[in-house]
Structure formats: C-alpha cells, structure tokens
Protein backbone atom coordinates (compact mmCIF):
# COMPACT_ATOMS: atom_id res chain seq x y z
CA UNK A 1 0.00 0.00 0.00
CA UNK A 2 0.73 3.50 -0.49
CA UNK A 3 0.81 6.16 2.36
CA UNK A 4 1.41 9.64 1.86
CA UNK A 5 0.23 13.32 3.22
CA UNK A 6 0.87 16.87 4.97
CA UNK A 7 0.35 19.41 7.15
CA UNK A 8 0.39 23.13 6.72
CA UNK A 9 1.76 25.20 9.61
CA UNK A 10 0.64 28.36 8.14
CA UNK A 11 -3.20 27.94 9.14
CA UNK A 12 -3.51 27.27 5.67
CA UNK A 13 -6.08 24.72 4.14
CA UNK A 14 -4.81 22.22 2.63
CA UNK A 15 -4.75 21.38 -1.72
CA UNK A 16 -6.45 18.78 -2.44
CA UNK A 17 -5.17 18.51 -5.63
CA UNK A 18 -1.82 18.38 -3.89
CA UNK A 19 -3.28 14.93 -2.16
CA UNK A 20 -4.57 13.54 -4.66
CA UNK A 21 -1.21 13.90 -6.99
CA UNK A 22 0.80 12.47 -3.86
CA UNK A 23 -2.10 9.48 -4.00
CA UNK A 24 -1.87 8.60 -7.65
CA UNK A 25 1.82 8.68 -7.35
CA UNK A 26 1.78 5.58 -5.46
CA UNK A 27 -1.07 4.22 -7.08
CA UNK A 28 1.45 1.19 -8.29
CA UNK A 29 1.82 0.61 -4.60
CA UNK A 30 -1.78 -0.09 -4.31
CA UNK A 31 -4.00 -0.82 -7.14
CA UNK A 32 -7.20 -2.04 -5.55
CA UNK A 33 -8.71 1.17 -4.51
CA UNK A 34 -7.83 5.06 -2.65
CA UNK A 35 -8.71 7.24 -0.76
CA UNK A 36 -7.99 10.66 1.28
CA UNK A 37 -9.27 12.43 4.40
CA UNK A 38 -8.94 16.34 5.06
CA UNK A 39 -9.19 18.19 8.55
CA UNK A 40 -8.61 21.61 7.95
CA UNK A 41 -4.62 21.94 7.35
CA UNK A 42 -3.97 17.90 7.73
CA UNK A 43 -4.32 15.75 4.60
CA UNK A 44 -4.28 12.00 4.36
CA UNK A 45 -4.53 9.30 1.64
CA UNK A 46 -4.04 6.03 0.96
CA UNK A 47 -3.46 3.64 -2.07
CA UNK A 48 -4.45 0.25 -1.08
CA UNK A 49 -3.20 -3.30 -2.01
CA UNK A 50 -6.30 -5.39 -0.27
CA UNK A 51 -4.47 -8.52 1.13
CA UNK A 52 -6.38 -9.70 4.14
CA UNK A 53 -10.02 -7.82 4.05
CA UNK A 54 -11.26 -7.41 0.59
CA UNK A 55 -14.08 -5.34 1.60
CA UNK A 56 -14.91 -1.86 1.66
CA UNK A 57 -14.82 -1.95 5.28
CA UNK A 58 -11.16 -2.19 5.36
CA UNK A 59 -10.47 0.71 3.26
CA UNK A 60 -8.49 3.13 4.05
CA UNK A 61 -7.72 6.56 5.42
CA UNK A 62 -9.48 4.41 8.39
CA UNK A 63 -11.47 6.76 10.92
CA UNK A 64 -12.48 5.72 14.14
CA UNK A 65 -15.94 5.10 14.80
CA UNK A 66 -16.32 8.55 17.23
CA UNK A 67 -14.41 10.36 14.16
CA UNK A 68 -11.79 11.41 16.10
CA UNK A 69 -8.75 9.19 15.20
CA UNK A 70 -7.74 8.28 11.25
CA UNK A 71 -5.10 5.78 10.10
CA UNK A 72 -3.16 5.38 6.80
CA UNK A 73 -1.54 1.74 7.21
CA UNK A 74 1.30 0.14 4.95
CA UNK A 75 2.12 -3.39 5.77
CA UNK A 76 0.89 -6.78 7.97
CA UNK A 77 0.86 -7.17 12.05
CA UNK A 78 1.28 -11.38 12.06
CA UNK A 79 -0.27 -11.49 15.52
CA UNK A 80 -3.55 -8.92 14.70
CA UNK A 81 -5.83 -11.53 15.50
CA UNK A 82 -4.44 -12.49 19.01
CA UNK A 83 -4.15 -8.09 19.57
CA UNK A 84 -7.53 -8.26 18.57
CA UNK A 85 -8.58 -10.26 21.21
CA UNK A 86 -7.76 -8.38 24.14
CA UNK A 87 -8.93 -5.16 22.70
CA UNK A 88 -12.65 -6.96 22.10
CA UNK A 89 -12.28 -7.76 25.60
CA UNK A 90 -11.47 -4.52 26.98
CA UNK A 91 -15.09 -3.62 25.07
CA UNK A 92 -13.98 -2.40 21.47
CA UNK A 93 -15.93 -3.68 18.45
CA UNK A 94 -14.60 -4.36 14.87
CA UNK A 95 -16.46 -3.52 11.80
CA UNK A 96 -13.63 -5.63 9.80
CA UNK A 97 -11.43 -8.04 10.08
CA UNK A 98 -8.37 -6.65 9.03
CA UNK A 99 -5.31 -5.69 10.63
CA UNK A 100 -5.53 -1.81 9.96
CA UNK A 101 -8.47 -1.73 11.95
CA UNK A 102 -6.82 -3.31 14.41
CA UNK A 103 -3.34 -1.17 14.31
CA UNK A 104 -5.75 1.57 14.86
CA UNK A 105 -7.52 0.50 17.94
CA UNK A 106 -4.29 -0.46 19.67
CA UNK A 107 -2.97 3.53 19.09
CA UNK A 108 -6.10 4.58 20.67
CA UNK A 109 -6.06 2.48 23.45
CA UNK A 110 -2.06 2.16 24.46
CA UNK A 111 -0.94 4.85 22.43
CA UNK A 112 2.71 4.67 20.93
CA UNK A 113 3.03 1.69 23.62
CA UNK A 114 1.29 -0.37 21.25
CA UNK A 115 4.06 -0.36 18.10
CA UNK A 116 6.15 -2.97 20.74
CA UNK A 117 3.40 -5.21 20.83
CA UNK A 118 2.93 -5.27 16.66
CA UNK A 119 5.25 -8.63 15.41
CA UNK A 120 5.21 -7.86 11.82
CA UNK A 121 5.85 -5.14 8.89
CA UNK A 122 4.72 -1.69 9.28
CA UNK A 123 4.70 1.77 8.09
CA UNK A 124 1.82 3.87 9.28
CA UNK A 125 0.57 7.64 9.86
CA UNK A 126 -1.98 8.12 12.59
CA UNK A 127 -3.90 11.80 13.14
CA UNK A 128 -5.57 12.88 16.49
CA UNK A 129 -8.29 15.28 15.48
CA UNK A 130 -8.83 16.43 18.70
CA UNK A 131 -5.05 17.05 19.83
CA UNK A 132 -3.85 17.93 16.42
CA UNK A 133 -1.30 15.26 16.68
CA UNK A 134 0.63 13.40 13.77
CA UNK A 135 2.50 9.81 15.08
CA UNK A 136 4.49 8.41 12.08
CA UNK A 137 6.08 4.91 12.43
CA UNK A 138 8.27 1.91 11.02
CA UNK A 139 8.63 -1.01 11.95
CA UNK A 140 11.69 -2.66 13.70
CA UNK A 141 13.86 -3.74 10.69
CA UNK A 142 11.99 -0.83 8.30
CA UNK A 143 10.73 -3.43 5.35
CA UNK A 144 8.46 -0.89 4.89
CA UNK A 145 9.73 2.62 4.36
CA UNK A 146 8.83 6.23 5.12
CA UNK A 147 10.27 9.23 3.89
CA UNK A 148 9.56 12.93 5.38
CA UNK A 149 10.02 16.55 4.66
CA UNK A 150 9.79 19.50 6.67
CA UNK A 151 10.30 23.53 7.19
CA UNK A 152 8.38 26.22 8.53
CA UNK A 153 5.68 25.98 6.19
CA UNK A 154 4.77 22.36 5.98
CA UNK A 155 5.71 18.79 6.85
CA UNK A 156 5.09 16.35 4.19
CA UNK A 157 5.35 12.28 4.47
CA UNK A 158 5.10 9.68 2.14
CA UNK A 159 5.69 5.98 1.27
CA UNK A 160 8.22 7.19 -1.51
CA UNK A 161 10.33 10.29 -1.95
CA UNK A 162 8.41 10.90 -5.10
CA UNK A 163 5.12 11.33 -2.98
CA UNK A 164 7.08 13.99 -1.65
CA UNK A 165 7.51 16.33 -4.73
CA UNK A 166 4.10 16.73 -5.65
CA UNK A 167 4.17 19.25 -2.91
CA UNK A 168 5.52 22.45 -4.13
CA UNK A 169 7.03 23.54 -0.81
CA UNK A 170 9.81 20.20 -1.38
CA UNK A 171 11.86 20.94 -4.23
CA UNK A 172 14.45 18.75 -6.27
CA UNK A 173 17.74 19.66 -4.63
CA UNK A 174 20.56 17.25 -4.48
CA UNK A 175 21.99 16.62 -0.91
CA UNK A 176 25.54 16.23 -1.13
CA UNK A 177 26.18 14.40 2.69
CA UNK A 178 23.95 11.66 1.07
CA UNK A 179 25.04 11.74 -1.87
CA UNK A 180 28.70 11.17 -0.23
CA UNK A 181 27.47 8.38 1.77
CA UNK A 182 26.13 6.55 -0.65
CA UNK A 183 29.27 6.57 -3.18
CA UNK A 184 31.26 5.50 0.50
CA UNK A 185 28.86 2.58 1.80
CA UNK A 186 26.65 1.94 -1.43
CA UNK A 187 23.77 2.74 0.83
CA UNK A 188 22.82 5.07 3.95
CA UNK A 189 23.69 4.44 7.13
CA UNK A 190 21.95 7.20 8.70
CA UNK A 191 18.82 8.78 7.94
CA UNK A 192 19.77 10.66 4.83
CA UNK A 193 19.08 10.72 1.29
CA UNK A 194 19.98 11.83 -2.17
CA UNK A 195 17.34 14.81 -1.81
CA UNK A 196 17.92 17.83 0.40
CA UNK A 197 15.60 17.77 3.54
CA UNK A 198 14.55 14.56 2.62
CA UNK A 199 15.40 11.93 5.36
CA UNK A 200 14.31 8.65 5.53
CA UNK A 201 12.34 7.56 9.17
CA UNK A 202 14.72 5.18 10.91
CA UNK A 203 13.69 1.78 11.22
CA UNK A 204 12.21 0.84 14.81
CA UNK A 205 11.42 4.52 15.26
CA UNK A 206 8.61 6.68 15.64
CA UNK A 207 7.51 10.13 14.82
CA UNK A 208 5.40 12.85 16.46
C-alpha cells in the first residue's frame, strides 16, 4: 500500500489537488482502490493493495468510529488476531477483520506503547483530530519505508520520496552528505538521502 500526506503550519487549508497527486503517485503501490481524508490543514490518503479484508470496510484513510482518530496503514501485524482479542475484551468492536483496523484500535487504546506489541511489517501515519497530533512509524527492521520533509511551512510524508515532490514547498535539490554516503557505503547508514531535507524515518522509530 501507499501512504502519503501533509500538514500546513501556516493555518492554511490544505490542496487537495496536492493529495490527490501524492495518491496517484503511489497508485502502483496499491491498485485495488484510494482514498484521502482532510481536517482543515492535515491531509491523508491512501493507495491500497487489499491482502487480508477485501471489503470496503477495510479501506483506508481508516477513521475511528467517534471520528476522532484516522489511520493510513502500509504493511501486515502477524499477531492482529491475538491483539484483537484483548482489545474486544477490553469492550472495542470491529467492523472488519483486518489488521488496519486493528493497528488503529491499539494507538487509541495504548498509544505509541502499542508499536512494541505489533510482530510484523509496518509503516503507518496516525492523526488525532482532537489534539492535532501526527505519530508516524516503522517497523523494527523498516521493510516498509517512510520518507519525510519539513520547514516552517509544511511537513510532508510519504511511502516514496516521489510522494514527496508533488508538494511544491519540497523541491528537487541534491543533498551532497547523502550523496557522499552513498558513493562511501553503497547505501545510507543514517537517515539521509539523495534529496535535500529529505530523510528517511529510521527503522524501529517513531515520529510525532
């Protein structure tokens, strides 16, 4: 699947053109459907490779059933089902049976405790409509990837750098450190890239 989105810090709407351009540039990522969510200056989407839940009620941006909480997901938790468990018996109720919806009950109950009980492959961005609060976050050995931008004006995320570009405030802009690490090691070490700005979200790490 396909994650990608921003935020402006200028109290500025967001494009949705923008969105949707980030969205069909990882439309090869997921063919089987899309979708975005907008709150104000916060936009999400989603391209989305259906795996375990073919239904529409596994599609994604995922919202919470009080509308508070949304989830763009990128990957498979192996033990969902056994996670799933103890949240139906602490009283929550699934309308799937997929993993997303899953990943996204555990942030609202345990919060960013819950990414050390997930045994599997993850990338994921999770919004707090209430708080105003972005988490962003990879999974242990970071199989699945997430790249981010930021400056004063916005912070933009996506499942590939070329997400990324759509967004007028990141511009094409070669970042020699990388670019020196990469003709050293053949690969990054760190969190850098070949773009300037552009780093890569460390694996076993998450954002806020």
């Amino acid at each position: 699947c396909g994650v990608s989105g921003y935020i402006n810090f200028k109290n500025k709407p967001i494009e949705k053109n923008i969105l949707l351009n980030m969205c069909k540039t990882l439309r090869h990522r997921g063919p089987d459907g899309y979708g975005i969510f907008e709150d104000k200056y916060f936009g999400l989407s989603h391209t989305r490779l259906s795996i375990i839940d073919l239904t529409k009620n596994a599609s994604q941006p995922m919202i919470s059933k009080d509308g508070r909480y949304v989830i763009s997901y990128n990957g498979e938790v192996f033990n969902f089902k056994e996670i799933k468990k103890n949240l139906v018996s602490l009283g929550y109720n699934f309308k799937s049976n997929s993993d997303s919806e899953v990943v996204l009950y555990s942030l609202i109950h345990w919060g960013i405790d819950s990414l050390s009980k997930f045994n599997g492959q993850f990338a994921l961005a999770f919004w707090d409509k209430k708080t105003k609060t972005l988490i962003l976050a990879r999974d242990r050995y970071g199989i699945k990837p997430m790249y981010y931008f930021r400056n004063d004006k916005s912070f933009v995320f996506g499942s590939e750098i070329k997400a990324l570009f759509c967004n007028p405030e990141v511009r094409v802009q070669i970042n020699k450190k990388g670019l020196l690490e990469y003709l050293t090691f053949q690969n990054f070490l760190s969190n850098q890239t070949l773009f300037e700005n552009v780093n890569i979200l460390n694996p076993g790490t998450f954002l806020i």
